[in-house]
N, C-alpha and C. Protein backbone atom coordinates (compact mmCIF):
# COMPACT_ATOMS: atom_id res chain seq x y z
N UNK A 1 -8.63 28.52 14.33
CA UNK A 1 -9.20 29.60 13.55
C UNK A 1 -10.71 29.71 13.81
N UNK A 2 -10.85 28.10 14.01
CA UNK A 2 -12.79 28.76 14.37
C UNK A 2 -13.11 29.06 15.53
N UNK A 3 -11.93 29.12 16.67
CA UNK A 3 -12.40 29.58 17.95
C UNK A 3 -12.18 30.98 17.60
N UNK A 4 -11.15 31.51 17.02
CA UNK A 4 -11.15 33.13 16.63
C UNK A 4 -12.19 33.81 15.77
N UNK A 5 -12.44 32.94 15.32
CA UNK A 5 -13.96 33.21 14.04
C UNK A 5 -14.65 33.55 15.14
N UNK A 6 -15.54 32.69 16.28
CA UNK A 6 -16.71 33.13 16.92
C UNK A 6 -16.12 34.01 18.30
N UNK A 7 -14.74 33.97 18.36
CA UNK A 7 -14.78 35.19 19.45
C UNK A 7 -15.23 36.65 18.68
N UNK A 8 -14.44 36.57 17.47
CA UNK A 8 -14.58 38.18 16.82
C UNK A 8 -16.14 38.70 16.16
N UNK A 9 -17.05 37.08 16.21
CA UNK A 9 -18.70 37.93 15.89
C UNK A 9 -18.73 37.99 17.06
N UNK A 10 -18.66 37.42 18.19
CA UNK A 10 -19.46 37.86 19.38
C UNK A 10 -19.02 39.47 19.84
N UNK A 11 -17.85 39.73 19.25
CA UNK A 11 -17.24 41.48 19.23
C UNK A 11 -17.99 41.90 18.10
N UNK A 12 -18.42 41.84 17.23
CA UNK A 12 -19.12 41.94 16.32
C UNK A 12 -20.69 42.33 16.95
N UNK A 13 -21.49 41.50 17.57
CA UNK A 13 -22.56 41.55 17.85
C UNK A 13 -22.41 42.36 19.30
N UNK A 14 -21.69 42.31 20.08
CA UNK A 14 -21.97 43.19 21.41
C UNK A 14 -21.48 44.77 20.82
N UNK A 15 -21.01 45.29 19.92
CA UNK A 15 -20.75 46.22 18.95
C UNK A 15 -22.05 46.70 18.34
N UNK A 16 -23.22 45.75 18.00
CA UNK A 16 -24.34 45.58 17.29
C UNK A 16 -25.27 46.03 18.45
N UNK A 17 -25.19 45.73 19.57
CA UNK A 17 -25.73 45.61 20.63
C UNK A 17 -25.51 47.35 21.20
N UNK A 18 -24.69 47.40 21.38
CA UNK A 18 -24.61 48.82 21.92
C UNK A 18 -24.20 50.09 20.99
N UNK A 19 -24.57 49.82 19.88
CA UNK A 19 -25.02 50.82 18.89
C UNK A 19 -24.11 51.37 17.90
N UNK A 20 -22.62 50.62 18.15
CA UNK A 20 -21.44 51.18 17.57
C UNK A 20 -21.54 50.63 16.31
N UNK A 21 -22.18 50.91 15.21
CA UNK A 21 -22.45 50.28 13.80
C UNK A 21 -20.54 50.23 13.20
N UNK A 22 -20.10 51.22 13.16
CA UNK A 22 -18.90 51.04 12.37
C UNK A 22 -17.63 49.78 13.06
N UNK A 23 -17.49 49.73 14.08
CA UNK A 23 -16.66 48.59 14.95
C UNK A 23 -17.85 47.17 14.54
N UNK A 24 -19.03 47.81 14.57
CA UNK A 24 -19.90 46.40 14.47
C UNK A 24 -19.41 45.61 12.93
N UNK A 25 -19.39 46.50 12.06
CA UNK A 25 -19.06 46.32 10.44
C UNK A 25 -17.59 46.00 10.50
N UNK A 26 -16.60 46.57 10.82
CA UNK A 26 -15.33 45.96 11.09
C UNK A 26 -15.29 44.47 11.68
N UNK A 27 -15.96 44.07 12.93
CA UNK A 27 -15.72 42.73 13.10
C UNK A 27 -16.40 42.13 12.43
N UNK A 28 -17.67 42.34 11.70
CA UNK A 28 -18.13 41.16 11.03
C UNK A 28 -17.52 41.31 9.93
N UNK A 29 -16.70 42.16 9.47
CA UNK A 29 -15.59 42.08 8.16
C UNK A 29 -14.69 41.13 8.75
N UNK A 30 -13.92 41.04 9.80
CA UNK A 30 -12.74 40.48 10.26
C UNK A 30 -12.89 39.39 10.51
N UNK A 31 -14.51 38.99 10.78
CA UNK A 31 -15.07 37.61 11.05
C UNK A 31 -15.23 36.80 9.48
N UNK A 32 -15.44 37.14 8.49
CA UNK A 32 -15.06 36.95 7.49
C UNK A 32 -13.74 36.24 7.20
N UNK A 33 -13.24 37.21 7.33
CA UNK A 33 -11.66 37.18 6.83
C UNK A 33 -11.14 35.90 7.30
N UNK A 34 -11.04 35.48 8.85
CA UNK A 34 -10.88 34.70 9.40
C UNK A 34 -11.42 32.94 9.39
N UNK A 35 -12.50 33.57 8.80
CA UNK A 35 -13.14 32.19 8.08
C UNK A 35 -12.85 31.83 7.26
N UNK A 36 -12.71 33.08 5.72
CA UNK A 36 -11.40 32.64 4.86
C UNK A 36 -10.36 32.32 5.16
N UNK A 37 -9.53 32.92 6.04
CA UNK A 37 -8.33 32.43 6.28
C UNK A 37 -8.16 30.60 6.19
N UNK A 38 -8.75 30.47 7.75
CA UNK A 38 -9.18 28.89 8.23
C UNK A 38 -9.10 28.08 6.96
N UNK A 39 -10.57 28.58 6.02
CA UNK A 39 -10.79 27.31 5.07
C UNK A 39 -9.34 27.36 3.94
N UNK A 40 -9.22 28.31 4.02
CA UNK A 40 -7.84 28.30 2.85
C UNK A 40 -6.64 27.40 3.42
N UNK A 41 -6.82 27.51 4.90
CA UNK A 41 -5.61 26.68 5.42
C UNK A 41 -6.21 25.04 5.22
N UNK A 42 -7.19 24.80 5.63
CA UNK A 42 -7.34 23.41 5.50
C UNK A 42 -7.57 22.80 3.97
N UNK A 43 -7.50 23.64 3.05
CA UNK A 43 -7.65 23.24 1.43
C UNK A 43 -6.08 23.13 1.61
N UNK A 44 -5.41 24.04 1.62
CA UNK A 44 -4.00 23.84 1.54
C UNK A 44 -3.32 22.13 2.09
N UNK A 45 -3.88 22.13 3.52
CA UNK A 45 -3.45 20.71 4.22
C UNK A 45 -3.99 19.93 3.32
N UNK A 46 -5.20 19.77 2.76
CA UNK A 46 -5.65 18.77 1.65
C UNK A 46 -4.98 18.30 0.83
N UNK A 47 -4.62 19.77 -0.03
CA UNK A 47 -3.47 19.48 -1.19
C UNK A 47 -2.20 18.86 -0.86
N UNK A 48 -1.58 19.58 0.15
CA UNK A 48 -0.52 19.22 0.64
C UNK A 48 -0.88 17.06 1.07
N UNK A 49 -1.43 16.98 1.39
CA UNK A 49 -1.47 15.82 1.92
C UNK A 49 -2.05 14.45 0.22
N UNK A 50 -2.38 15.23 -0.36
CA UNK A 50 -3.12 14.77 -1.73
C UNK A 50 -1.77 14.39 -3.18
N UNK A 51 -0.94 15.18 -2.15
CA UNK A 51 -0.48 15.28 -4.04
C UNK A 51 1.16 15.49 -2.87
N UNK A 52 1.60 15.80 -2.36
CA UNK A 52 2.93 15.76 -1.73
C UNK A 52 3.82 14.52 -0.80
N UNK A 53 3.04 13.68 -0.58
CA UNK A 53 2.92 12.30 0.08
C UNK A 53 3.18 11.45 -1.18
N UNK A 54 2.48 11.15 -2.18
CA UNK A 54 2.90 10.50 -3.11
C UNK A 54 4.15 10.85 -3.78
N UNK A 55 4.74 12.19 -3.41
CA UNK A 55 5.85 12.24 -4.37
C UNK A 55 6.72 12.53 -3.33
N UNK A 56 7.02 12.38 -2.15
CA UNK A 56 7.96 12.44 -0.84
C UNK A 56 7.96 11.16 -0.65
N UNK A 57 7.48 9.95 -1.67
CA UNK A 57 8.15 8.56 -1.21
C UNK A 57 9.24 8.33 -1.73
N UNK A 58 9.97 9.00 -2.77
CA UNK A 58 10.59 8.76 -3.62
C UNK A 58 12.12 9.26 -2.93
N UNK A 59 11.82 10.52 -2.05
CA UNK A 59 12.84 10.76 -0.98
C UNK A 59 13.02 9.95 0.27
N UNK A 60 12.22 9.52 0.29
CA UNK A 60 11.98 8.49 1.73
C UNK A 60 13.13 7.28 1.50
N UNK A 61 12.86 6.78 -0.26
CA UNK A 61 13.61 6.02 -0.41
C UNK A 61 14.98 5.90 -0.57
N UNK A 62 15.52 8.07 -0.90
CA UNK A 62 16.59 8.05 -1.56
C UNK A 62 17.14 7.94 0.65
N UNK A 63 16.64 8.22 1.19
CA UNK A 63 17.02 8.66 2.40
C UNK A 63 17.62 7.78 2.95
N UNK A 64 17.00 6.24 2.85
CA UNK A 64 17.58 4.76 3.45
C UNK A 64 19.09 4.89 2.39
N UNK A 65 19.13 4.74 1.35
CA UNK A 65 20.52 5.15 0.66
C UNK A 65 21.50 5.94 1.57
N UNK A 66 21.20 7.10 1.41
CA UNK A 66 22.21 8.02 2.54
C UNK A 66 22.15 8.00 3.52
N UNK A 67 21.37 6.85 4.35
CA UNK A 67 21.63 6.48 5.86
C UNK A 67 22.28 5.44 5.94
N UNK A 68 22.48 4.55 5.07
CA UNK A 68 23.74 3.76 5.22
C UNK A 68 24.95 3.99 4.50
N UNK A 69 25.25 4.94 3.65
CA UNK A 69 26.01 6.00 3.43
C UNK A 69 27.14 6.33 4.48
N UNK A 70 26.11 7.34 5.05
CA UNK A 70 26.58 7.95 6.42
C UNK A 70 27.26 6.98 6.95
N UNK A 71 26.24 6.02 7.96
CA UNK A 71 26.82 5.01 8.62
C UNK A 71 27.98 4.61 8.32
N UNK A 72 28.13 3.90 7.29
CA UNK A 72 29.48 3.52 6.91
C UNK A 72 30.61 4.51 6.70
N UNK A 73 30.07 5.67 6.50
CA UNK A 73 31.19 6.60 7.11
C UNK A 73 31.87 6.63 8.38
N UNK A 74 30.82 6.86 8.92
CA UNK A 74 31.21 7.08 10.38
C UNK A 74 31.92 6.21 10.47
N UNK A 75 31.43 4.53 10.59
CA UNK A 75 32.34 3.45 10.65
C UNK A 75 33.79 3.60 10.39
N UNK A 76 33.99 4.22 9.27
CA UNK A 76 35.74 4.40 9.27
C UNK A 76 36.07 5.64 9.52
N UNK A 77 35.46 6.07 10.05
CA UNK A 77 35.80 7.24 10.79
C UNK A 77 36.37 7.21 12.48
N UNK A 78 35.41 6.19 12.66
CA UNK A 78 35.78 5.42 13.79
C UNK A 78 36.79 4.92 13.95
N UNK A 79 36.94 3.77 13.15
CA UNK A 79 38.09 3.24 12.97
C UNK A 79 39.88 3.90 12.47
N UNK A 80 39.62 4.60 11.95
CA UNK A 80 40.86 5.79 11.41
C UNK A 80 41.04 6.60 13.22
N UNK A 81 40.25 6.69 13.36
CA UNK A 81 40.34 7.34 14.74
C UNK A 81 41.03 6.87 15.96
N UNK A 82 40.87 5.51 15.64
CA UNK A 82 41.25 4.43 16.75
C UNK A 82 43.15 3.62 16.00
């Protein structure tokens, strides 16, 4: 996102540059936007990583349960088979 952030001022400023004020005001709107975007995504990964990790251990644990579950399915599954 921040390589798209400084491609769209530099469209922004060569816009600035050759006199087109309204495209110039559009990208530095869009250059905006994009910066919001970005930081909203990495607050999100924050949270996500802050508060969803502590409570996805609790599946982690139910998971070893239903992997030997399974397994032992299969096992006579195998065996019924044979």
């Amino acid at each position: 996102m921040f390589a798209m952030h400084k491609f769209v001022e530099q469209m922004s400023e060569l816009n600035r540059m050759t006199k087109c004020q309204d495209q110039h005001e559009m990208f530095a709107w869009l250059s905006k936007m994009i910066t919001g975007s970005g930081n909203f995504i990495a607050q999100q990964g924050e949270l996500f990583q802050t508060f969803m990790g502590s409570h996805l251990k609790y599946y982690l644990l139910q998971h070893e349960s239903f992997r030997e579950l399974l397994k032992n399915r299969d096992e006579y599954k195998t065996a019924f088979i044979k």
